[in-house]
Protein backbone atom coordinates (compact mmCIF):
# COMPACT_ATOMS: atom_id res chain seq x y z
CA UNK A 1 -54.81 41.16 -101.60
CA UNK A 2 -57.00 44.01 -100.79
CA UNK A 3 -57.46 44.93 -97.12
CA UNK A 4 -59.72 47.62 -96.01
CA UNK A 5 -58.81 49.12 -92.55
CA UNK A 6 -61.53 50.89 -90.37
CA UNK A 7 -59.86 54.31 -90.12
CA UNK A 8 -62.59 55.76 -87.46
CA UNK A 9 -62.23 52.60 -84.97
CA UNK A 10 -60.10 52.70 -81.84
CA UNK A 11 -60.18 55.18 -78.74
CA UNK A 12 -56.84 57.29 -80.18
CA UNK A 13 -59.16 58.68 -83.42
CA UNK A 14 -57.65 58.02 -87.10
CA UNK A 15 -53.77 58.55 -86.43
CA UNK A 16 -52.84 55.61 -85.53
CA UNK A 17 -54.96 54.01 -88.26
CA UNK A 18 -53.05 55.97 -90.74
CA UNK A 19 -49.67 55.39 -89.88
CA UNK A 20 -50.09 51.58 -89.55
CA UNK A 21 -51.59 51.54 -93.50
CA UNK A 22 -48.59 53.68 -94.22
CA UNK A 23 -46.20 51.41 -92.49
CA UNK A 24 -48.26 48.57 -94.69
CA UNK A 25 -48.14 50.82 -97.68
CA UNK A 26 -44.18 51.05 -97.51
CA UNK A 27 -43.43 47.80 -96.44
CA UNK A 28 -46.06 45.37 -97.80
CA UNK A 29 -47.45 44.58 -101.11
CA UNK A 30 -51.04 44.31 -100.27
CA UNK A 31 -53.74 47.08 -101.21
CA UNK A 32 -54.51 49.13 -98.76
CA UNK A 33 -58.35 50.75 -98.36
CA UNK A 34 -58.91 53.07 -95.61
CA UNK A 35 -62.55 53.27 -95.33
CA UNK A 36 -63.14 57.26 -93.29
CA UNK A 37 -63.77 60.82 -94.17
CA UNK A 38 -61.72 61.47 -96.86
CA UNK A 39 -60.53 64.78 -96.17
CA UNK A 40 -59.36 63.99 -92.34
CA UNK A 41 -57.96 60.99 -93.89
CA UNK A 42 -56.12 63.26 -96.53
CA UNK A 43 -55.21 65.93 -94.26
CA UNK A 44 -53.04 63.00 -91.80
CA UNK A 45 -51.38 61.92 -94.86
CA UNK A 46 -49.86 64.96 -95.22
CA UNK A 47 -49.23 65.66 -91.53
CA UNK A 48 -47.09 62.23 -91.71
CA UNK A 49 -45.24 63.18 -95.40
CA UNK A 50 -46.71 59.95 -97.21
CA UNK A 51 -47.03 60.33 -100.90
CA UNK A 52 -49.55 57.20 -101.13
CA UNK A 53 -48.18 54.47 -103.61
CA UNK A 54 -50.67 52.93 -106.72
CA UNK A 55 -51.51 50.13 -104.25
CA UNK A 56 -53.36 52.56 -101.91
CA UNK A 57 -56.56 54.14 -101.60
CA UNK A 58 -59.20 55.86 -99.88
CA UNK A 59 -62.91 55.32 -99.33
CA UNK A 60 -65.04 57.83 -97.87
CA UNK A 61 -67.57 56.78 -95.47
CA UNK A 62 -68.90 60.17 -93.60
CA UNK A 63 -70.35 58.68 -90.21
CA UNK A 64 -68.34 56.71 -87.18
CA UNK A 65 -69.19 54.38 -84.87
CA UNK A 66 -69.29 55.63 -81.29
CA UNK A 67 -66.74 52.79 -78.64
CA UNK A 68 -69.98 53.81 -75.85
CA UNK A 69 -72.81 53.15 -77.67
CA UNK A 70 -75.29 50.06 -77.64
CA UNK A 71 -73.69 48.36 -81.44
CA UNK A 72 -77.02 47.07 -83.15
CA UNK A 73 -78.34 50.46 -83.05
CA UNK A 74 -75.14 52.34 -84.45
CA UNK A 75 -74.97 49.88 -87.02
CA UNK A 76 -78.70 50.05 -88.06
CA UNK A 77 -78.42 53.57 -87.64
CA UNK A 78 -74.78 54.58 -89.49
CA UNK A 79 -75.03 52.75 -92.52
CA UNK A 80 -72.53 55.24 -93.98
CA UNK A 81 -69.85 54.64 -90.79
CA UNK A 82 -66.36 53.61 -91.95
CA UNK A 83 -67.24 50.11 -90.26
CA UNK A 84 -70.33 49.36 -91.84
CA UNK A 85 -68.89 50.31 -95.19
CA UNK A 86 -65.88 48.49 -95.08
CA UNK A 87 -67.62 45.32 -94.02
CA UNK A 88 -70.20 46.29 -97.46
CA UNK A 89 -67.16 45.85 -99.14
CA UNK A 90 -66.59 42.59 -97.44
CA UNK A 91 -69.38 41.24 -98.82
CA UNK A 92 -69.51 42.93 -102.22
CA UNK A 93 -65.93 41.04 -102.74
CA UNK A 94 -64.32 44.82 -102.77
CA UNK A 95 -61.94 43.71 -100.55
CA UNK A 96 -60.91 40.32 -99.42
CA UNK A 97 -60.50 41.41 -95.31
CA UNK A 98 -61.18 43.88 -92.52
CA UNK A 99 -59.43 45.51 -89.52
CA UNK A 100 -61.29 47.67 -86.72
CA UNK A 101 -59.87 48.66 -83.72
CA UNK A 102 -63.36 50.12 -83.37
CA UNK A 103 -65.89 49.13 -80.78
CA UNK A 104 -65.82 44.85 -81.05
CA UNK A 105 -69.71 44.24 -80.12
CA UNK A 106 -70.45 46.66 -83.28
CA UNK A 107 -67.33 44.87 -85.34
CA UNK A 108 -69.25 41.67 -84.92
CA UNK A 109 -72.81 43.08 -85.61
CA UNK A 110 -71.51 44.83 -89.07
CA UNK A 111 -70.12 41.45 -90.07
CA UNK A 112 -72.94 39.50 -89.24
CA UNK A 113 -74.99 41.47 -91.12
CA UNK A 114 -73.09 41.58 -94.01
CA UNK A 115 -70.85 38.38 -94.29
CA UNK A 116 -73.12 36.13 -92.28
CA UNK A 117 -72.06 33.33 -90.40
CA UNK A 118 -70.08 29.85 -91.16
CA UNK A 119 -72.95 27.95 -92.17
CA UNK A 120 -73.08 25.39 -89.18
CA UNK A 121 -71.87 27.77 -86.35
CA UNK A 122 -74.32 29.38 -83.81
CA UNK A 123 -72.14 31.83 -82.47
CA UNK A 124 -68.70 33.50 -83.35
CA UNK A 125 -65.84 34.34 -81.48
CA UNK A 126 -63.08 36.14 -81.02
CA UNK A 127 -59.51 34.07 -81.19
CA UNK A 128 -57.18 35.92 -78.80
CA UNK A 129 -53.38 34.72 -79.72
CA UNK A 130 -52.08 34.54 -76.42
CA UNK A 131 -48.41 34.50 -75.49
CA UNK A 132 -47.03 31.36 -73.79
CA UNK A 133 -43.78 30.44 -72.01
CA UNK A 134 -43.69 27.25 -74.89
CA UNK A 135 -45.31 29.32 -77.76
CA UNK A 136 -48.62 30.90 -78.53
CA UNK A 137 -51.93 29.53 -77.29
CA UNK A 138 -55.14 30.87 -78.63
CA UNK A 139 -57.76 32.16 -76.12
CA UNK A 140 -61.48 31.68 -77.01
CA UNK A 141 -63.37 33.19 -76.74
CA UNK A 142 -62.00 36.57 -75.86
CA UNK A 143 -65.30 39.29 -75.31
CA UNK A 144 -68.00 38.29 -78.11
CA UNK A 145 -70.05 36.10 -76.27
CA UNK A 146 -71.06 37.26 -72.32
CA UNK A 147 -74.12 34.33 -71.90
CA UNK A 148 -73.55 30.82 -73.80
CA UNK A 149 -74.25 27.48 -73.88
CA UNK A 150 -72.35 24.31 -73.24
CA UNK A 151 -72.53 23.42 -77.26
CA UNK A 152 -71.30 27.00 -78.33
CA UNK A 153 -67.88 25.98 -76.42
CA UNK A 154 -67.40 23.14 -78.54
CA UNK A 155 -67.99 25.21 -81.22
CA UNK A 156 -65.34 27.51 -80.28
CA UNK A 157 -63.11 24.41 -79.67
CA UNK A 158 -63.33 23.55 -83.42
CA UNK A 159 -62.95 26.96 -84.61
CA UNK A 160 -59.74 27.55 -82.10
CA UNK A 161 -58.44 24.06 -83.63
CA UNK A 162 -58.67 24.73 -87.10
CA UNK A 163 -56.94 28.05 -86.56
CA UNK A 164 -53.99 27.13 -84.43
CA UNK A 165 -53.69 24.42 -87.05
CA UNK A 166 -53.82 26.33 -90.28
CA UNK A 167 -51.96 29.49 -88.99
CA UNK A 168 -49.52 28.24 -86.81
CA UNK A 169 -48.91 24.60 -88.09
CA UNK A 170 -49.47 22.45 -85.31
CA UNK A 171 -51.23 19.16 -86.89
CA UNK A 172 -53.37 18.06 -83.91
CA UNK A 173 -53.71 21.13 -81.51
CA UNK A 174 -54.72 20.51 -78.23
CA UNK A 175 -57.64 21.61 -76.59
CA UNK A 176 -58.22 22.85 -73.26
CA UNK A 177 -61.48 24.44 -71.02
CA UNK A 178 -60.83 26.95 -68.48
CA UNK A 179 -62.17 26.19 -65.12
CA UNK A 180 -61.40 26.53 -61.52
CA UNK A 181 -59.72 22.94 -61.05
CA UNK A 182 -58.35 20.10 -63.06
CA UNK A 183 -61.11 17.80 -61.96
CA UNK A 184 -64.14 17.46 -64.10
CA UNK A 185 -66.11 17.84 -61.04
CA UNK A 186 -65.41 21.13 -60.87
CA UNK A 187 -66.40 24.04 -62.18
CA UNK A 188 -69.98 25.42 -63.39
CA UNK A 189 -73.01 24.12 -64.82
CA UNK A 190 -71.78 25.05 -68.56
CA UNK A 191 -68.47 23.83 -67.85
CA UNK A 192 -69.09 20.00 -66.88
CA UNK A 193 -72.14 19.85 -69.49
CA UNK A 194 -69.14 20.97 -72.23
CA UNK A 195 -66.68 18.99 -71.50
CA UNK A 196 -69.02 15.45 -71.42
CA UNK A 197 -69.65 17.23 -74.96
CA UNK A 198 -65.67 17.94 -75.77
CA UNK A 199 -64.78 14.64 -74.73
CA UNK A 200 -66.80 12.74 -77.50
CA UNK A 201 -66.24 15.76 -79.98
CA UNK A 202 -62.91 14.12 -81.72
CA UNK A 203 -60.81 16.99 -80.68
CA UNK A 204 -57.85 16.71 -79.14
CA UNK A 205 -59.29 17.39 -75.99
CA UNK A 206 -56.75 17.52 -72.90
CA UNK A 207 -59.19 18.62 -69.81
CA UNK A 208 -60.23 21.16 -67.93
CA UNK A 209 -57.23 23.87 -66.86
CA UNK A 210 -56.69 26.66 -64.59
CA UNK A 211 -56.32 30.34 -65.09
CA UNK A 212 -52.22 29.47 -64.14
CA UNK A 213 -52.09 26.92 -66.98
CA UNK A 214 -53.00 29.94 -69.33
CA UNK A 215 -49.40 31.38 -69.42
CA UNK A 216 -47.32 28.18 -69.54
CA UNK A 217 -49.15 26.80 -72.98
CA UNK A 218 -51.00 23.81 -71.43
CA UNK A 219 -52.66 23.50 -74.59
CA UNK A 220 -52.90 25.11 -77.58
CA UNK A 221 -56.40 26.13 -77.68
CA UNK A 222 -58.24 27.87 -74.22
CA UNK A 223 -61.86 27.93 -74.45
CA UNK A 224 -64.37 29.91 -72.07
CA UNK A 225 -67.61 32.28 -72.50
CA UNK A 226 -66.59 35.98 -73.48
CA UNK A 227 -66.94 37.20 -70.16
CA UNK A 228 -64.39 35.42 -68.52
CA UNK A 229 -61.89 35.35 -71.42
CA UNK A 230 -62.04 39.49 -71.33
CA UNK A 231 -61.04 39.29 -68.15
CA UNK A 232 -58.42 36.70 -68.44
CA UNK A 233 -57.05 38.99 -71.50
CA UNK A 234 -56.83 42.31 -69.42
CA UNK A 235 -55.98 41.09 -66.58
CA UNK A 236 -52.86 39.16 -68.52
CA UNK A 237 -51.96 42.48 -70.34
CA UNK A 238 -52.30 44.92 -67.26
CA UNK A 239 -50.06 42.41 -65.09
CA UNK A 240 -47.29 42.38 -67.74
CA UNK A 241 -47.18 45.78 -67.80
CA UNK A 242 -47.18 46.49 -64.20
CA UNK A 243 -44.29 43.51 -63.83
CA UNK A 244 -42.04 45.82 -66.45
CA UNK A 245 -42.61 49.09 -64.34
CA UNK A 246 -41.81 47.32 -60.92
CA UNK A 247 -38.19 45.65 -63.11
CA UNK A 248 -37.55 49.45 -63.97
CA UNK A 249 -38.06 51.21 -60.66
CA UNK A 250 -36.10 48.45 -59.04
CA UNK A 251 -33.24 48.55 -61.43
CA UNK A 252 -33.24 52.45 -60.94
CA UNK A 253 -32.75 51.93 -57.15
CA UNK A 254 -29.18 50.72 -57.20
CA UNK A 255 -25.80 51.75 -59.72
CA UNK A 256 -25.33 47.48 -59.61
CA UNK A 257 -28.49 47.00 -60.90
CA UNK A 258 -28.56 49.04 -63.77
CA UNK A 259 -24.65 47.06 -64.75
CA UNK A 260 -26.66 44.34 -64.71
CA UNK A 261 -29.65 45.15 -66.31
CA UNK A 262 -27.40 46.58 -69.07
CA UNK A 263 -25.88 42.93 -69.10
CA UNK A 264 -29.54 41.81 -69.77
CA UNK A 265 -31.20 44.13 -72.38
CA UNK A 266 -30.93 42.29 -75.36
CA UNK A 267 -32.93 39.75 -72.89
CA UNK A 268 -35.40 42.19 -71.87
CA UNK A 269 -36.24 43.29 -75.18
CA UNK A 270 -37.02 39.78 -76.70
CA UNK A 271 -39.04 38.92 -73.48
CA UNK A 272 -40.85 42.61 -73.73
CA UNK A 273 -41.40 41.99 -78.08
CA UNK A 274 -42.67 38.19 -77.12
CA UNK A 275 -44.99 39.49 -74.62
CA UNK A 276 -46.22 42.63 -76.33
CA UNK A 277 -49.93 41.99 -77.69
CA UNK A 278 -49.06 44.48 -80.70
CA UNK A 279 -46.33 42.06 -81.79
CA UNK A 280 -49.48 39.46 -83.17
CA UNK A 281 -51.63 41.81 -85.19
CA UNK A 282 -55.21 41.31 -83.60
CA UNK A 283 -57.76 38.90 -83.14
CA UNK A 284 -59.45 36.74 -86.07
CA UNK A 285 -63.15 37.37 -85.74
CA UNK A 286 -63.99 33.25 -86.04
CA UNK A 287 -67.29 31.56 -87.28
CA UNK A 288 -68.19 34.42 -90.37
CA UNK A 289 -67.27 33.99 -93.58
CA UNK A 290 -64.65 36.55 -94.01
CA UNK A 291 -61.93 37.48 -92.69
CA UNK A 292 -62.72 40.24 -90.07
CA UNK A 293 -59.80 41.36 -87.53
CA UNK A 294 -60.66 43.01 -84.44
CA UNK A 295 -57.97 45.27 -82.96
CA UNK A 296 -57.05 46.77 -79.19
CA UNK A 297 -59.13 50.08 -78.94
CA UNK A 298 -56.47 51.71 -77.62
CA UNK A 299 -53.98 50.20 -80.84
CA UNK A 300 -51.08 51.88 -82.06
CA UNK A 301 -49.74 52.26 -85.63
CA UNK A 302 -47.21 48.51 -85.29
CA UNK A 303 -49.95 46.88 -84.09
CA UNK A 304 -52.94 48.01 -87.14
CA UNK A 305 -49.49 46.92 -89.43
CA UNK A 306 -49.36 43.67 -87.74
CA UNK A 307 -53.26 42.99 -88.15
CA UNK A 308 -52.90 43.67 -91.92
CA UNK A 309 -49.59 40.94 -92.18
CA UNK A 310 -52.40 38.79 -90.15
CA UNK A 311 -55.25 39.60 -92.27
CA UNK A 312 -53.09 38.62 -95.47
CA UNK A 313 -52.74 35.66 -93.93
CA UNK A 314 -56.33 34.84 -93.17
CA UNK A 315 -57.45 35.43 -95.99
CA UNK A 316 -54.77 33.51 -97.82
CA UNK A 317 -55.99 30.44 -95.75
CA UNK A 318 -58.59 27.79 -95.89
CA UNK A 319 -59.84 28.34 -92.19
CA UNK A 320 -63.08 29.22 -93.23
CA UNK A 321 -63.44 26.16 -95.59
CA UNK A 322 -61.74 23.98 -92.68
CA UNK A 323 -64.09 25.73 -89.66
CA UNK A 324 -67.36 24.86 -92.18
CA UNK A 325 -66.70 21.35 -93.13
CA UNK A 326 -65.80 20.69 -89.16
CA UNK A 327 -68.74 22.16 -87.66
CA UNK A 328 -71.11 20.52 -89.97
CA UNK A 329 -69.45 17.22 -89.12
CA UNK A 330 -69.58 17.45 -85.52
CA UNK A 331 -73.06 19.01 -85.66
CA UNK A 332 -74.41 15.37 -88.32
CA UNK A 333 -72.39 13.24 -85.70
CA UNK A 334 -74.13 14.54 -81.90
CA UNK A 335 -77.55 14.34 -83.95
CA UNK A 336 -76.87 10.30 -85.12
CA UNK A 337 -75.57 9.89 -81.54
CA UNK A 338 -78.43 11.25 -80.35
CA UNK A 339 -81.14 9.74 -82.56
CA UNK A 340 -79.38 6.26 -81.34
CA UNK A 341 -80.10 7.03 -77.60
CA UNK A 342 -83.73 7.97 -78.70
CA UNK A 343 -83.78 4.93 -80.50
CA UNK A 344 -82.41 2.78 -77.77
């Protein structure tokens, strides 16, 4: 399994990039590609002591994509950035699946330039594996698509199912649409017009749920435009956070609470692991046909090691096969049921 990692992407430069593919490189059998300027690329190697093993190489691509800049252009523009190149190799069957941590507007771009989409899929989307109080839910989509329509949600609804069932075994995943009330009254335009869709769709489609449902794993799939899932996502991470520095400067108030907090650490780790995004290795890229994993911008080294365990997996799948045969489907069934009411 050959899995080429961005090494430019990500606000923290090529460091952390490096040391996650050496962390692979050690502890994984896959083949690692890390698609950058080879001589930066070089010169961290030695800076971290890593004799490279047989299953390791480099690929110099000279140019970056910038995290500020409008994506089309930089893509049109850098066709020799590490991002552009690595998804080339995507397509040219160099490598069987990519990681950036890079800017995720441009991620998408480069792969649907190269890889195309799912035949039968308007618009991909980023899967966000989301941790719940009964196990992971998958958020969707999660930044890739700001303005949508109501049949793009269904969309992501099949895509969300098929992964949730594939990766993480549950055999008829629930599916839920994030609104601002239970009732299907409620809610916006898009939102009622998708769930009259979701409800004939065949899914396993639960209703509409509330931001609080989110955490407590309602149902196993959460769909909503990209605007609103971006903010559901950093919101979620920047409210864990702040709840773990309010436990510590509490605990460091009182001698009694730091006993007990002592008492509790091997609970407090396992909570912090469970709800640390790094633990889950990224976010599938959904609706292209290959596997494309976008990463945090600000990502560390566990976390580029966990998106190339998730990568593996991917692309060890049949998602892709699963996502095209449902889509197409779905997509011959709403145009019989709709040739019937023109009929009628």
């Amino acid at each position: 399994m050959r899995i080429a990692i961005d090494a430019n992407g990500g606000d923290l430069g090529i460091k952390p990039n490096v040391e996650g593919a050496v962390l692979a490189d050690k502890h994984l059998q896959e083949e690692i590609i890390l698609v950058g300027r080879d001589p930066e690329i070089r010169e961290e190697l030695r800076r971290q002591r890593h004799t490279p093993s047989h299953r390791f190489r480099i690929m110099h691509a000279p140019d970056k994509i910038e995290m500020n800049c409008e994506p089309i252009e930089e893509c049109r523009n850098k066709p020799n950035s590490s991002l552009m190149v690595a998804t080339d190799m995507l397509k040219d069957g160099q490598a069987d699946a990519v990681i950036s941590a890079g800017n995720s507007g441009a991620t998408m771009i480069a792969a649907l330039l190269k890889v195309k989409r799912i035949k039968g899929i308007i618009r991909p989307a980023i899967g966000i594996p989301f941790p719940t109080e009964k196990r992971v839910s998958l958020l969707i989509d999660g930044g890739a698509n700001a303005e949508i329509k109501p049949w793009h949600l269904v969309q992501f609804a099949i895509m969300g199912s098929v992964y949730m069932k594939t990766v993480f075994n549950i055999p008829n995943p629930t599916v839920g649409i994030l609104s601002i009330g239970e009732e299907e009254n409620k809610g916006t335009a898009l939102v009622q017009e998708a769930i009259s869709l979701l409800k004939i769709s065949g899914l396993n489609y639960a209703g509409p749920i509330e931001g609080r449902d989110i955490p407590e794993g309602k149902t196993d799939v959460v769909v909503t435009d990209g605007f609103t899932g971006n903010v559901v996502l950093k919101l979620s991470e920047g409210l864990a956070r702040t709840i773990f520095k309010m436990i510590r400067n509490e605990i460091k108030r009182k001698f009694t609470y730091q006993i007990g907090a002592l008492l509790m650490r091997t609970i407090f780790r396992d909570l912090k692991k469970k709800m640390n995004p790094d633990e889950l290795g990224g976010a599938p890229l959904l609706g292209v046909n290959a596997p494309v994993i976008i990463c945090h911008g600000k990502t560390n080294a566990k976390a580029i090691f966990a998106a190339v365990r998730s990568a593996r997996n991917y692309a060890n799948s049949t998602i892709i096969d699963n996502i095209k045969k449902q889509a197409v489907s779905l997509k011959e069934k709403f145009e019989e049921r709709e040739n019937d009411k023109t009929g009628e």
